[in-house]
PDB file of N, CA and C in Angstrom:
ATOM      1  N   UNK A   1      -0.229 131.466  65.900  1.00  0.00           N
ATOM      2  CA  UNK A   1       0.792 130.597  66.459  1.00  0.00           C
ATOM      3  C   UNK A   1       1.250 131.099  67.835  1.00  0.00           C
ATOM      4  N   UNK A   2       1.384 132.475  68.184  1.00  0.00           N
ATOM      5  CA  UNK A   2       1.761 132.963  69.233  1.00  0.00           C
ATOM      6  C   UNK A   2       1.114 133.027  70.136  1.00  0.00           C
ATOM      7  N   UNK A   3      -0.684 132.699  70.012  1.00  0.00           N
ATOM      8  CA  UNK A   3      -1.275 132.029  71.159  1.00  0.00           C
ATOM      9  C   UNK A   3      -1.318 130.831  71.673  1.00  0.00           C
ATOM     10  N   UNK A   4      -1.270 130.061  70.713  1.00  0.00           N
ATOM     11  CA  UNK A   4      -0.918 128.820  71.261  1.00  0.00           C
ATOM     12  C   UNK A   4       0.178 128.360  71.859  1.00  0.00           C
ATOM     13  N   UNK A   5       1.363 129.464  71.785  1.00  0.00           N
ATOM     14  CA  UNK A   5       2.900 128.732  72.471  1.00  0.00           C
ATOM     15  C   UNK A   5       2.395 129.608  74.011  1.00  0.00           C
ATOM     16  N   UNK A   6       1.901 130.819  74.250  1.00  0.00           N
ATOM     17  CA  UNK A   6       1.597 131.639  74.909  1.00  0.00           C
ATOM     18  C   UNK A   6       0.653 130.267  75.655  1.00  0.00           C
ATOM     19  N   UNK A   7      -0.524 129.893  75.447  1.00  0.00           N
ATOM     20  CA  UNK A   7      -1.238 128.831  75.934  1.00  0.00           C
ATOM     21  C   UNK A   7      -0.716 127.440  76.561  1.00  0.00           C
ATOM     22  N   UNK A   8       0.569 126.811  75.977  1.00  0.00           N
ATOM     23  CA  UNK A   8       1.316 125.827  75.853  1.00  0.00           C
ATOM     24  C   UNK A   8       2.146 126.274  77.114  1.00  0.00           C
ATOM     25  N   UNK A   9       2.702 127.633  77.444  1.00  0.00           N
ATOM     26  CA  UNK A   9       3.310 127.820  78.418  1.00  0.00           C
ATOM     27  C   UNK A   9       2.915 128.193  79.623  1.00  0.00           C
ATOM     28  N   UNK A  10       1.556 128.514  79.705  1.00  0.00           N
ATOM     29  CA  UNK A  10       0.842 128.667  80.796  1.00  0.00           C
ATOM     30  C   UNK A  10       0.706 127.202  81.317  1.00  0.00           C
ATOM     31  N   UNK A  11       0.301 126.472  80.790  1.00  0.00           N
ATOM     32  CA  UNK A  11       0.015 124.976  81.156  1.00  0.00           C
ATOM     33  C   UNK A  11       1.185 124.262  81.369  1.00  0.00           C
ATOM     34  N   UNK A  12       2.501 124.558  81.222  1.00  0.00           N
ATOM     35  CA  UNK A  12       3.600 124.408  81.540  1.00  0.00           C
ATOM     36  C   UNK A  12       4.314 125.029  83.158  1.00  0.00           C
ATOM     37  N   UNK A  13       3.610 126.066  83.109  1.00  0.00           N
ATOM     38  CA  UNK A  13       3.685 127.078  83.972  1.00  0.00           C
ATOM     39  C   UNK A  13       3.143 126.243  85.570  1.00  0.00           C
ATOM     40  N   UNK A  14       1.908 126.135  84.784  1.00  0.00           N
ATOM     41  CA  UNK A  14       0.950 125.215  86.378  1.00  0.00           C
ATOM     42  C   UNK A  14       0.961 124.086  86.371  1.00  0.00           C
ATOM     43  N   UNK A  15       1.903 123.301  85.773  1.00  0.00           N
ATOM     44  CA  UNK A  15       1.614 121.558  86.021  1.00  0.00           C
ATOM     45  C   UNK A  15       2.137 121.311  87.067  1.00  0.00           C
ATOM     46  N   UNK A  16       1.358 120.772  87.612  1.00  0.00           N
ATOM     47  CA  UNK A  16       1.447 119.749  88.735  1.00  0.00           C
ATOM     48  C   UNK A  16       1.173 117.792  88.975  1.00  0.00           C
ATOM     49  N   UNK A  17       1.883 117.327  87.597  1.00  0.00           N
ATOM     50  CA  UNK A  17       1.751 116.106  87.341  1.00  0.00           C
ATOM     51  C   UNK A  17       3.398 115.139  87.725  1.00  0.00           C
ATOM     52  N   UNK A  18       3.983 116.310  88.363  1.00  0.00           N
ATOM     53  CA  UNK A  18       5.140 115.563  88.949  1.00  0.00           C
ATOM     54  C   UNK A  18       5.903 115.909  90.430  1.00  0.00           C
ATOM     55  N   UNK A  19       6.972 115.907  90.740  1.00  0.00           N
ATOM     56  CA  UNK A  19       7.539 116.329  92.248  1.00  0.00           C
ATOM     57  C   UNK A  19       7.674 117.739  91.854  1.00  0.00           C
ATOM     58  N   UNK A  20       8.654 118.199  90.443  1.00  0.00           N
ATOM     59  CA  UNK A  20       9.544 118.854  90.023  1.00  0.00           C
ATOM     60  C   UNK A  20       8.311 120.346  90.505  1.00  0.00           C
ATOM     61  N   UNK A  21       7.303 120.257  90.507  1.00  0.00           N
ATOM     62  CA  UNK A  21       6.579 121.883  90.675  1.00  0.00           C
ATOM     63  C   UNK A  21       6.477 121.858  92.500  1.00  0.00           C
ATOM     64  N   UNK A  22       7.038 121.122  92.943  1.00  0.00           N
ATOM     65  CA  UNK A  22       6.981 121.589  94.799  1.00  0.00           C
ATOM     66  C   UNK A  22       8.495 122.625  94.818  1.00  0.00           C
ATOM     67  N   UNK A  23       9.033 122.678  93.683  1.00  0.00           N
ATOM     68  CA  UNK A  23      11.118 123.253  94.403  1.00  0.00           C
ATOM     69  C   UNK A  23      10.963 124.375  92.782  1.00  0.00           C
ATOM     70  N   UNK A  24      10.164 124.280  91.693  1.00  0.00           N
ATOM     71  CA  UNK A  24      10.810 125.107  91.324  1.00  0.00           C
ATOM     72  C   UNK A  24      10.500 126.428  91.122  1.00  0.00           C
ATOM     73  N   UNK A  25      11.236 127.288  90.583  1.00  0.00           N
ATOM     74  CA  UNK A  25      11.278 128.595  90.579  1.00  0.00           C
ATOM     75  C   UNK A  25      11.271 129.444  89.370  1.00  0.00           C
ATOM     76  N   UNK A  26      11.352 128.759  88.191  1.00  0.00           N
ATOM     77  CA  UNK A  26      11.448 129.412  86.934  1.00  0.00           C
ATOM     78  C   UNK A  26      11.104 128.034  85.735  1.00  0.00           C
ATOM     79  N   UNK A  27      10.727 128.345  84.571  1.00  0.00           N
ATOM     80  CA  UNK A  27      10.272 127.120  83.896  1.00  0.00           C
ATOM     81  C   UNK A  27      11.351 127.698  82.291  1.00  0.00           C
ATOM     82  N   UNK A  28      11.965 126.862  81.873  1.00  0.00           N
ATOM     83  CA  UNK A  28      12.850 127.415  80.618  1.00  0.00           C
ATOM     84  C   UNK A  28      11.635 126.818  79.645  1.00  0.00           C
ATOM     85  N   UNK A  29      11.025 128.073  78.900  1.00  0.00           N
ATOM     86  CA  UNK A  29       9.945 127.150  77.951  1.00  0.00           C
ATOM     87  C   UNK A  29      10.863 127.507  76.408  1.00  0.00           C
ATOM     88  N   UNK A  30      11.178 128.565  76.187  1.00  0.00           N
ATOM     89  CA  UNK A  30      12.051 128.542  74.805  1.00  0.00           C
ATOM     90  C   UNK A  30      12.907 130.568  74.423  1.00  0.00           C
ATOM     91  N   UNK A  31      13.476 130.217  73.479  1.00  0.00           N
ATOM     92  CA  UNK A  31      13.862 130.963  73.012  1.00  0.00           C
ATOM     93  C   UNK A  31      14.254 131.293  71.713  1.00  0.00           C
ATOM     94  N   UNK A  32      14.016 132.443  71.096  1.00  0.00           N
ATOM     95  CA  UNK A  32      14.112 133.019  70.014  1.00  0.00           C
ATOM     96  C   UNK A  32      13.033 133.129  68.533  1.00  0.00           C
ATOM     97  N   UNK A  33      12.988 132.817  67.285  1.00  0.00           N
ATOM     98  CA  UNK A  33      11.670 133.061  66.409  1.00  0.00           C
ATOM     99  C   UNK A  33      11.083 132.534  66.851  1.00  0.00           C
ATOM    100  N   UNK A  34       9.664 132.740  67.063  1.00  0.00           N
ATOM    101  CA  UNK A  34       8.707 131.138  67.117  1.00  0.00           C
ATOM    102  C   UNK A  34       8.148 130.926  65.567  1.00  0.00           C
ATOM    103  N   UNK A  35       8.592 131.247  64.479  1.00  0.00           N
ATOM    104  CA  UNK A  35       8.281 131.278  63.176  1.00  0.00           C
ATOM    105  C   UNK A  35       9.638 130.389  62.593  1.00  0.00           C
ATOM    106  N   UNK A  36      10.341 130.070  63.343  1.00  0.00           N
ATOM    107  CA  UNK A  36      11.929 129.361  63.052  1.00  0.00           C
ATOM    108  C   UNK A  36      11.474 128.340  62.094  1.00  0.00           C
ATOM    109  N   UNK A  37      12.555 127.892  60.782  1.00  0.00           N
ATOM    110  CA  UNK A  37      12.064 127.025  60.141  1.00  0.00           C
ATOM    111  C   UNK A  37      12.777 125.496  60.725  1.00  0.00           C
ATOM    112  N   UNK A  38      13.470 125.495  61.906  1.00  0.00           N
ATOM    113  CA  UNK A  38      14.215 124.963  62.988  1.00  0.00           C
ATOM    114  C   UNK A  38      14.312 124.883  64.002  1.00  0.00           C
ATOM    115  N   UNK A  39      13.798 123.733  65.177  1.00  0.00           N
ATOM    116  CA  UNK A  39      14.064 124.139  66.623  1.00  0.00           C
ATOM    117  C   UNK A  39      14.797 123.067  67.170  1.00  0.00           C
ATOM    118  N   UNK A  40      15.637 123.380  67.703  1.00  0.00           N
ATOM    119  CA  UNK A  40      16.830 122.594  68.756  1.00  0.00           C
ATOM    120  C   UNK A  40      15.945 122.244  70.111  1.00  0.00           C
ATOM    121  N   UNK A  41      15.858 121.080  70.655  1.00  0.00           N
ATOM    122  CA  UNK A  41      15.494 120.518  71.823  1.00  0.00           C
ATOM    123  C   UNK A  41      16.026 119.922  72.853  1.00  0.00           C
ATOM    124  N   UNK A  42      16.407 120.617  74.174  1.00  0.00           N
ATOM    125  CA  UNK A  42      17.514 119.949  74.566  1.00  0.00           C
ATOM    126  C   UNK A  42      16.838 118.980  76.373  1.00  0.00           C
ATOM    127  N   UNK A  43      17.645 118.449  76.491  1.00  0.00           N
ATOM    128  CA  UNK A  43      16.947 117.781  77.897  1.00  0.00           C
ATOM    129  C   UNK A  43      16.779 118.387  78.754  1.00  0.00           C
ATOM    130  N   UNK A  44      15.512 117.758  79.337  1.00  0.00           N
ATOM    131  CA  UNK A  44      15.442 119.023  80.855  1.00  0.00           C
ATOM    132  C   UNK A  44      15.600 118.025  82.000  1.00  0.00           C
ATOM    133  N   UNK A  45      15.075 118.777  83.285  1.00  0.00           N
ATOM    134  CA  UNK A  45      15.488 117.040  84.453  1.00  0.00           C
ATOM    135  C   UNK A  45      14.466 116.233  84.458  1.00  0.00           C
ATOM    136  N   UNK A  46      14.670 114.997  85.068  1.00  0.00           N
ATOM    137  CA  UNK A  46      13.940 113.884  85.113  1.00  0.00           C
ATOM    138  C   UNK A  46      13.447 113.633  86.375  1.00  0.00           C
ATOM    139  N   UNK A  47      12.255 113.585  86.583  1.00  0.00           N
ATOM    140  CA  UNK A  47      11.832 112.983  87.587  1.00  0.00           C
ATOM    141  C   UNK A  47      11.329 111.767  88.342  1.00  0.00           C
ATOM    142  N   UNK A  48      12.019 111.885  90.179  1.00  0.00           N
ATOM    143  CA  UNK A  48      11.935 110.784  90.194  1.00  0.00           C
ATOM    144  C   UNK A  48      10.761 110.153  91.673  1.00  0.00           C
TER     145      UNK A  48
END
């Protein structure tokens, strides 16, 4: 499982399918178990 979120965030890391990767500087991909029997999802920005 921990390669694939590891994998999931690299490709998160380099997308370039919107404006939002010309300005930014850090990517919030997650935090805490990745074995959680629960994950909270919250909004990120929208692009326009």
């Amino acid at each position: 499982m921990n390669e694939e979120l590891n994998e999931t965030k690299e490709i998160v890391r380099n997308c370039t399918k919107c404006n939002l990767c010309k300005n930014r500087t850090n990517i919030v991909f997650g935090d805490g178990d990745e074995n959680a029997d629960i994950m909270f999802i919250g909004e990120g920005p929208r692009c326009r």
